[in-house]
Protein backbone atom coordinates (compact mmCIF):
# COMPACT_ATOMS: atom_id res chain seq x y z
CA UNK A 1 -13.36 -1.19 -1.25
CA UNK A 2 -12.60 -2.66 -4.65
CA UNK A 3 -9.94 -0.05 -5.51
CA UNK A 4 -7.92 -0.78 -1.71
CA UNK A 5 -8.58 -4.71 -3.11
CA UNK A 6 -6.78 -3.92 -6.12
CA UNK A 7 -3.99 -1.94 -4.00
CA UNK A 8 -3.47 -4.81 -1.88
CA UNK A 9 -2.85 -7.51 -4.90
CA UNK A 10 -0.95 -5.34 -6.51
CA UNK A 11 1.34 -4.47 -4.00
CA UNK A 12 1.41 -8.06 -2.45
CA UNK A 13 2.71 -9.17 -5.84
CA UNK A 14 5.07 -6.28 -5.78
CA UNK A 15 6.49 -7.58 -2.95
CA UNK A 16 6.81 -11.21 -3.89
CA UNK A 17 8.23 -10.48 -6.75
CA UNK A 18 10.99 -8.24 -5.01
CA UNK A 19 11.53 -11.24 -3.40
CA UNK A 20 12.03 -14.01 -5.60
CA UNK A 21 13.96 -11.70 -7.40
CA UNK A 22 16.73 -10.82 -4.68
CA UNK A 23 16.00 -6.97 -5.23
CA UNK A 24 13.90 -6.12 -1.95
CA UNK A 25 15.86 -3.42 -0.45
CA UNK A 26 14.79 -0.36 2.14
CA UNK A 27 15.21 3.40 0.62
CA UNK A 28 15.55 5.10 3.83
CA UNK A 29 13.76 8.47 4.58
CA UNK A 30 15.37 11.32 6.21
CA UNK A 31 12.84 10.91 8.67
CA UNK A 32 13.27 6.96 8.86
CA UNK A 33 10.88 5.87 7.12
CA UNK A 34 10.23 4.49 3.99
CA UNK A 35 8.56 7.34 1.76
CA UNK A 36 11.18 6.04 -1.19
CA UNK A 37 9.46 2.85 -1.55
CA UNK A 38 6.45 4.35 -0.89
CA UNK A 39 6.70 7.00 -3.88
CA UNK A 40 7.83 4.38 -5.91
CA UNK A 41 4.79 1.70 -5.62
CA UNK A 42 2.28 4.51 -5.43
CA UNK A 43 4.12 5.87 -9.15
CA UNK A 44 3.29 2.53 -10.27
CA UNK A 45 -0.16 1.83 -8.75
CA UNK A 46 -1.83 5.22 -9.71
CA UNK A 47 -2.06 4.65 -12.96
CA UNK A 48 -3.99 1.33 -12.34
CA UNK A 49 -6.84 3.40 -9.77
CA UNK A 50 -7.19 6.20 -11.59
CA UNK A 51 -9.43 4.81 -14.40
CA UNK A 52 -11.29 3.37 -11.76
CA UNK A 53 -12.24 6.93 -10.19
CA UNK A 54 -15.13 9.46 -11.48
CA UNK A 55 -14.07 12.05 -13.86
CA UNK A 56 -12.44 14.84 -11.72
CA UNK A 57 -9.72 17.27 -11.73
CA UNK A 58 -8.12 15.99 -9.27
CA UNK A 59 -8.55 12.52 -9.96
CA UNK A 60 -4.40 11.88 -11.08
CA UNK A 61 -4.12 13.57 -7.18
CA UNK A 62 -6.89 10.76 -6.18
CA UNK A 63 -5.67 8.12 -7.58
CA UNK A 64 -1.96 8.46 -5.99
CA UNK A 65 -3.53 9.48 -2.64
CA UNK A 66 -5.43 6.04 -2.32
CA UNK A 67 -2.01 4.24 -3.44
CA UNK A 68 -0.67 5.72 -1.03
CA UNK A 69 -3.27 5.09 1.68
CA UNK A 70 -3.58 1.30 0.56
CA UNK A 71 0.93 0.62 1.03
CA UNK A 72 0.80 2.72 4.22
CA UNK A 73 -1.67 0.70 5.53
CA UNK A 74 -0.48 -2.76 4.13
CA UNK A 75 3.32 -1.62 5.50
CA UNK A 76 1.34 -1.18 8.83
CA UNK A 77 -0.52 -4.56 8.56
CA UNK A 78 2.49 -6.61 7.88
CA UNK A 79 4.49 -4.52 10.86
CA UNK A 80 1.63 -5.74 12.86
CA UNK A 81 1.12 -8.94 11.65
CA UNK A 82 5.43 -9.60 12.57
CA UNK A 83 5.16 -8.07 16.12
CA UNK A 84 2.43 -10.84 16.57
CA UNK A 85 4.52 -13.81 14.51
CA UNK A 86 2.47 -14.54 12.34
CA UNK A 87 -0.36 -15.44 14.89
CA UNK A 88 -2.98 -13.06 12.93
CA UNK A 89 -4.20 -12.78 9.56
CA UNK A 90 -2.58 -10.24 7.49
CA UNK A 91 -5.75 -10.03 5.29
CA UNK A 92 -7.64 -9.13 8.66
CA UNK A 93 -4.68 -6.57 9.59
CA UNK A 94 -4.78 -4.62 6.57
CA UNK A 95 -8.83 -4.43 6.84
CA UNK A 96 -8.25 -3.17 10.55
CA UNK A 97 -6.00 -0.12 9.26
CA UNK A 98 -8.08 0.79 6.00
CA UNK A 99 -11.06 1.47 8.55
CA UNK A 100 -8.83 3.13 11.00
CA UNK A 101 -7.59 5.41 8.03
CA UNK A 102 -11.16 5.64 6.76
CA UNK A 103 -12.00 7.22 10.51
CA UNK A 104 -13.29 10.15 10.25
């Protein structure tokens, strides 16, 4: 739970600072979604999680995989947290998805 803690600071301040900045743009997908910004935060989180993980081959693989999981599910948390207005909290949102993701 610590690592997806670390995703979601991280990426929150990613965002803010995308923000304040004027830079906060949408890559588009093909597909329409956003796997540009996606690959780009998860490029830049990775190397933050990956010390974090036990010695493994695959850990590099691990490492992106949970960046990945943590901005999916914060994109979905904020998606949900608009459709309501505001009326929820986000922190509560993004919990919700990590243990629908976690689901086995």
């Amino acid at each position: 739970m610590k690592v997806f803690l670390v995703v979601i600071v991280v990426g929150l301040l990613i965002v803010v600072v995308d923000l304040l900045v004027g830079i906060a743009h949408i890559v588009t997908a093909p597909d329409g979604g956003s796997s540009g910004i996606v690959a780009a935060h998860r490029e830049l989180l990775a190397p933050l999680i990956e010390p974090r993980l036990p010695a493994s081959a695959h850990r590099a693989l691990e490492a992106r995989a949970i960046a990945a999981a943590g901005i999916t599910c914060m994109q979905a948390a904020t998606e949900e947290w608009v459709r309501l207005r505001g009326r929820a909290d986000i922190a509560e949102l993004y919990d919700i998805a990590v243990r629908a993701a976690r689901r086995p």
